[in-house]
N, C-alpha and C. Protein backbone atom coordinates (compact mmCIF):
# COMPACT_ATOMS: atom_id res chain seq x y z
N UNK A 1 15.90 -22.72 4.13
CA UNK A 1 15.27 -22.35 2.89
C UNK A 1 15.79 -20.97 2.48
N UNK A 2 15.80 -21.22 1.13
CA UNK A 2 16.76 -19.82 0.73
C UNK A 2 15.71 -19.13 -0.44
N UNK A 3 15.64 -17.76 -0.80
CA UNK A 3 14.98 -17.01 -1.10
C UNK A 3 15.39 -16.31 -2.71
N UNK A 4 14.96 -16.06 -3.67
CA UNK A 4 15.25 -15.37 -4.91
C UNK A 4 14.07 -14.90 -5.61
N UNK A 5 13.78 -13.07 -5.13
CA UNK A 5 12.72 -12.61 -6.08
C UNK A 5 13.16 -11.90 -6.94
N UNK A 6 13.01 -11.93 -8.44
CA UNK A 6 12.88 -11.14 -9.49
C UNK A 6 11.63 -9.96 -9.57
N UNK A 7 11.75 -9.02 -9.15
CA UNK A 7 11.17 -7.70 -9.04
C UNK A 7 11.10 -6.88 -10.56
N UNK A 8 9.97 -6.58 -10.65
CA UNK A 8 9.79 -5.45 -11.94
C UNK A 8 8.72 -4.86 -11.88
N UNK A 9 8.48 -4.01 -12.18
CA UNK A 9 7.46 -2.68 -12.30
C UNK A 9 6.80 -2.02 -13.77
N UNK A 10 5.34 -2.23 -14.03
CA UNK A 10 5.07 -1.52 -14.95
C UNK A 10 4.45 -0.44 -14.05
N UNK A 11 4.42 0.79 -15.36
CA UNK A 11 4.09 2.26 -14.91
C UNK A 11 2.58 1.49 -15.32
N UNK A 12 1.72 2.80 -14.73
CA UNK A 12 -0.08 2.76 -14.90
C UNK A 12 0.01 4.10 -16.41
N UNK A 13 1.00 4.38 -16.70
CA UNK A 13 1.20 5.19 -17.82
C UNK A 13 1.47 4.57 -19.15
N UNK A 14 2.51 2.97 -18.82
CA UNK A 14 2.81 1.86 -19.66
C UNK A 14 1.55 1.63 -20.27
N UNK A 15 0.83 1.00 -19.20
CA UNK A 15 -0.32 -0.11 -19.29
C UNK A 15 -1.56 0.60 -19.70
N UNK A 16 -1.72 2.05 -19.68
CA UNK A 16 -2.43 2.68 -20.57
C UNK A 16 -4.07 2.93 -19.54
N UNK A 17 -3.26 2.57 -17.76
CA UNK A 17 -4.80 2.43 -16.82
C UNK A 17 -4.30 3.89 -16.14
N UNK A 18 -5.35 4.35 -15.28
CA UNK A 18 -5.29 4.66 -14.17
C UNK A 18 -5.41 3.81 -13.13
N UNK A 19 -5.19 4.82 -11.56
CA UNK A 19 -4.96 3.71 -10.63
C UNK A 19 -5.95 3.30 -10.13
N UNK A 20 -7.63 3.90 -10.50
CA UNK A 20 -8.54 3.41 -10.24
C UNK A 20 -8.98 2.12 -11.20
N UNK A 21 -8.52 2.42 -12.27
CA UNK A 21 -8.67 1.17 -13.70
C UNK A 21 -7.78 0.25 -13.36
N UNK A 22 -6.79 0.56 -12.30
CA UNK A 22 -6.02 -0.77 -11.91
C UNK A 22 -6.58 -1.45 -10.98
N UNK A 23 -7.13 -0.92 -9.82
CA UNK A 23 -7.77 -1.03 -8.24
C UNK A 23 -8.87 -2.22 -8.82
N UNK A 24 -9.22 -2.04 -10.19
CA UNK A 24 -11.13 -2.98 -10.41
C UNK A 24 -10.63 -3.85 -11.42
N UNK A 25 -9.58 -3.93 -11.59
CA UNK A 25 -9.30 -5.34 -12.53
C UNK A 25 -8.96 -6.44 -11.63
N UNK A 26 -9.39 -7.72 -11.80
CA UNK A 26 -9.73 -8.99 -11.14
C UNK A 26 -7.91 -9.50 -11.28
N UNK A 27 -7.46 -10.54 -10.56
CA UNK A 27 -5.81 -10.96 -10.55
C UNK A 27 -6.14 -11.59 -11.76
N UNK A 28 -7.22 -12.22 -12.15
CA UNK A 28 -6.95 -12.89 -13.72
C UNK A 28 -6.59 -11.88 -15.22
N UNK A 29 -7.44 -10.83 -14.62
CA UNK A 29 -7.42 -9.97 -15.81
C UNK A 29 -6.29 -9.35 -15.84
N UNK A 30 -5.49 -8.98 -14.61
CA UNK A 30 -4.28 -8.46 -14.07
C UNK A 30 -3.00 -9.13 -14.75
N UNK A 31 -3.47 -10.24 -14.48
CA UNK A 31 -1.97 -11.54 -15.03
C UNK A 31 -2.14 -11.60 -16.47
N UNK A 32 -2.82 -11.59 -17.25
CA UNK A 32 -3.53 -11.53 -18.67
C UNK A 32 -3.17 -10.46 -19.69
N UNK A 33 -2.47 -9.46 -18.41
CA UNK A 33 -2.50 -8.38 -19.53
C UNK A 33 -0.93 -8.29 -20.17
N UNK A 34 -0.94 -7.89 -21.41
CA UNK A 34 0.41 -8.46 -22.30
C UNK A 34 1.56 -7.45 -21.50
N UNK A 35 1.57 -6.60 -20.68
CA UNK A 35 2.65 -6.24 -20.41
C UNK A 35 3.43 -7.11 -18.96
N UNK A 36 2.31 -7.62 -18.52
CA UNK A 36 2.30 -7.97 -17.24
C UNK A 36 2.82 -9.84 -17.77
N UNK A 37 2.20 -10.23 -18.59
CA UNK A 37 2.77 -11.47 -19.41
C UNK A 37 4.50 -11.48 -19.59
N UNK A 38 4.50 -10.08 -20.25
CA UNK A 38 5.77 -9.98 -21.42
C UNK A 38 7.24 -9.84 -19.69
N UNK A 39 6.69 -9.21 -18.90
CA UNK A 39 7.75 -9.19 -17.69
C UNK A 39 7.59 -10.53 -17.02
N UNK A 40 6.46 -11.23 -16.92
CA UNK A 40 6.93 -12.62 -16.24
C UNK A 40 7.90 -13.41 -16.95
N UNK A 41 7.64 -13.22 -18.17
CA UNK A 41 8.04 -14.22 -19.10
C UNK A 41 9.88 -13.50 -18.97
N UNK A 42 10.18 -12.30 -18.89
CA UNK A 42 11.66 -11.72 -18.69
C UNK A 42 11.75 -12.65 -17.44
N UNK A 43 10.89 -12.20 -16.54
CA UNK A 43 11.46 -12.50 -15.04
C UNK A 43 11.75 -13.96 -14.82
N UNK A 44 10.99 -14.84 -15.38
CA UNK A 44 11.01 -16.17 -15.03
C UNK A 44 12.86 -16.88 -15.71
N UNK A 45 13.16 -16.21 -16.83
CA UNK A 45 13.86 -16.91 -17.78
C UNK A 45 15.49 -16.18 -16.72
N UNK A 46 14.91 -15.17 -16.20
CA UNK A 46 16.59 -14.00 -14.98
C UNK A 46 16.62 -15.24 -14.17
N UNK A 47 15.46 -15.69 -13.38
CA UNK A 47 15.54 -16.62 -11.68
C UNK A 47 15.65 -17.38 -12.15
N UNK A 48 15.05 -17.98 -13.14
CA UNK A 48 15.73 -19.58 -13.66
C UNK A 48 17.69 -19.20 -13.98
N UNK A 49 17.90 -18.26 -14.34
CA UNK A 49 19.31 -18.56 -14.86
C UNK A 49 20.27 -18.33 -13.45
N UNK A 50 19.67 -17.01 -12.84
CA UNK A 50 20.46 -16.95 -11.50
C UNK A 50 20.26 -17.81 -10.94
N UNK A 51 19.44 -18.32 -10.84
CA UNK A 51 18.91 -19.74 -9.56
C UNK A 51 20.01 -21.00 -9.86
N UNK A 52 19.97 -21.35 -10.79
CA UNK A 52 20.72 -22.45 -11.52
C UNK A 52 22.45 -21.65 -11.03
N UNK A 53 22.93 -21.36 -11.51
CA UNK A 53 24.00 -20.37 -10.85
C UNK A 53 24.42 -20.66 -9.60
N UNK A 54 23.46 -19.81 -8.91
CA UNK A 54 23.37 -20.09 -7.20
C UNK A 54 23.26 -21.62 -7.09
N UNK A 55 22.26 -22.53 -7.31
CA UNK A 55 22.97 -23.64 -7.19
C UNK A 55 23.79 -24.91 -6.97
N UNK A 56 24.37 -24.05 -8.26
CA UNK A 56 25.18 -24.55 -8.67
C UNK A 56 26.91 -24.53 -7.90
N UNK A 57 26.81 -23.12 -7.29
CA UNK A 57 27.80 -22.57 -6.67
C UNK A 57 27.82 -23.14 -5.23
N UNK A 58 26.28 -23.78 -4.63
CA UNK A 58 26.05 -23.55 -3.32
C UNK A 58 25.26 -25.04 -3.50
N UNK A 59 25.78 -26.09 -3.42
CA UNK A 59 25.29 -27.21 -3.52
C UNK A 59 23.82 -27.32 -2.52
N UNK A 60 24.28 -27.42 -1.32
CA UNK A 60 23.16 -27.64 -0.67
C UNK A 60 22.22 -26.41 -0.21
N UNK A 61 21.97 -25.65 -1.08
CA UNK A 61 21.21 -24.34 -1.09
C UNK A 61 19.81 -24.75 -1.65
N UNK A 62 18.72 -24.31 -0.73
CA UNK A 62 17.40 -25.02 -0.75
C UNK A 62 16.73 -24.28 -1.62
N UNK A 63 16.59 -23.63 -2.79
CA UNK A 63 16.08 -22.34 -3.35
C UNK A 63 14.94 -22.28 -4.10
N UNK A 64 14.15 -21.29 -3.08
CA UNK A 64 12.97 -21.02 -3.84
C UNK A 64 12.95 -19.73 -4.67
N UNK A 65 11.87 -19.94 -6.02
CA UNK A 65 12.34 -18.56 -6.80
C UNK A 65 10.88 -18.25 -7.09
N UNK A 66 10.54 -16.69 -7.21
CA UNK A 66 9.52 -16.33 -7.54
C UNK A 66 9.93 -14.80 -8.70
N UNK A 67 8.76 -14.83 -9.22
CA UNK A 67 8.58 -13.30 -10.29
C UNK A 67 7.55 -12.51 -9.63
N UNK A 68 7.72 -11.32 -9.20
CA UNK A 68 7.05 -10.42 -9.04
C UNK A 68 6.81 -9.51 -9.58
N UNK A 69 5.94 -8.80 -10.06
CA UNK A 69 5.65 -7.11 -10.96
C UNK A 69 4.78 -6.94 -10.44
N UNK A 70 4.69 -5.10 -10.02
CA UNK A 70 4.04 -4.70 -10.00
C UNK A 70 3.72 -3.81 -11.08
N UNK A 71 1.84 -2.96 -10.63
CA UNK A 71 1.08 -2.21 -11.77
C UNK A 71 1.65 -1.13 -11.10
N UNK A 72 2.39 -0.12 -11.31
CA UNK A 72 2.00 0.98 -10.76
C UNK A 72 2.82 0.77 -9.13
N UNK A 73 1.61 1.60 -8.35
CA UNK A 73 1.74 1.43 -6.55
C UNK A 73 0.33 0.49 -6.19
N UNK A 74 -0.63 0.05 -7.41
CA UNK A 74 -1.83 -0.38 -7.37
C UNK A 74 -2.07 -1.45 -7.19
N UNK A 75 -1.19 -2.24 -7.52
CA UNK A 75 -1.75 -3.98 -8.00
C UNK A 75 -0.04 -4.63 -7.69
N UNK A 76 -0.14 -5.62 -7.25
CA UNK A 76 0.82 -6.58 -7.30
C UNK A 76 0.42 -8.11 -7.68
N UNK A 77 1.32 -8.54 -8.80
CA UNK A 77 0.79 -10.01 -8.91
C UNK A 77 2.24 -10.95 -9.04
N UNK A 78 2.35 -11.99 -8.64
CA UNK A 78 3.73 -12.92 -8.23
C UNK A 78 3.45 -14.46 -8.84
N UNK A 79 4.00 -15.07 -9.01
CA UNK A 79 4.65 -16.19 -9.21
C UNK A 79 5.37 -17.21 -8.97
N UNK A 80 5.50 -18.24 -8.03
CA UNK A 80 6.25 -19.19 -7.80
C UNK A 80 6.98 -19.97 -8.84
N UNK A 81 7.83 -20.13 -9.10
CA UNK A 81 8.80 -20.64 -10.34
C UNK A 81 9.57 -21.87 -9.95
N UNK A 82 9.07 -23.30 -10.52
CA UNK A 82 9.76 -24.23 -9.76
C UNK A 82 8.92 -24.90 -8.69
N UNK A 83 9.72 -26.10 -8.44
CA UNK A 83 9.16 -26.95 -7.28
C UNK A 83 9.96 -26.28 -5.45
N UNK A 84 9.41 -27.08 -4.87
CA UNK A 84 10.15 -26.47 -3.65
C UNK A 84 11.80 -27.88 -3.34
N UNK A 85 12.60 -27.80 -3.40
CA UNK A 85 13.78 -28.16 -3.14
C UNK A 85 13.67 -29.67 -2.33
N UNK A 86 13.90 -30.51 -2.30
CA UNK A 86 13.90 -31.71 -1.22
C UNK A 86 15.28 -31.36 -0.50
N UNK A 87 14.72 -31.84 0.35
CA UNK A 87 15.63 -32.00 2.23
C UNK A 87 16.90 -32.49 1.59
């Protein structure tokens, strides 16, 4: 099984929180919020294109892809992108 995370970072300066206003928001309210939307939606469309790529290059390459962003150093929220690969 082979591995592909798309990594990105909003500032707590972006998102207009502190890191205690980040610490008490719930993962729904977390994933909800338009900056945190607007980078999955980058991240998903990068691992879909590299993934396809890789691939493509690497026939029998088992690849799983995920989006990650973080808030800050406060909050992390991720994404699985895709099914998992058959044998």
């Amino acid at each position: 099984m082979n591995y592909i995370f798309y990594l990105n970072q909003i500032s707590l300066k972006e998102a207009g929180l502190t890191g205690n206003e980040a610490k008490k928001l719930s993962y729904y309210e977390l994933k909800n919020m338009a900056q945190i939307k607007k980078k999955f939606e980058e991240g998903i469309i990068q691992v879909k294109d590299y993934g396809k790529k890789l691939e493509e290059k690497h026939i029998d390459l088992r690849l799983q892809k995920f989006v990650v962003t973080s808030l800050g150093f406060e909050r992390v929220c991720f994404e699985k992108v895709g099914n998992i690969p058959p044998l």
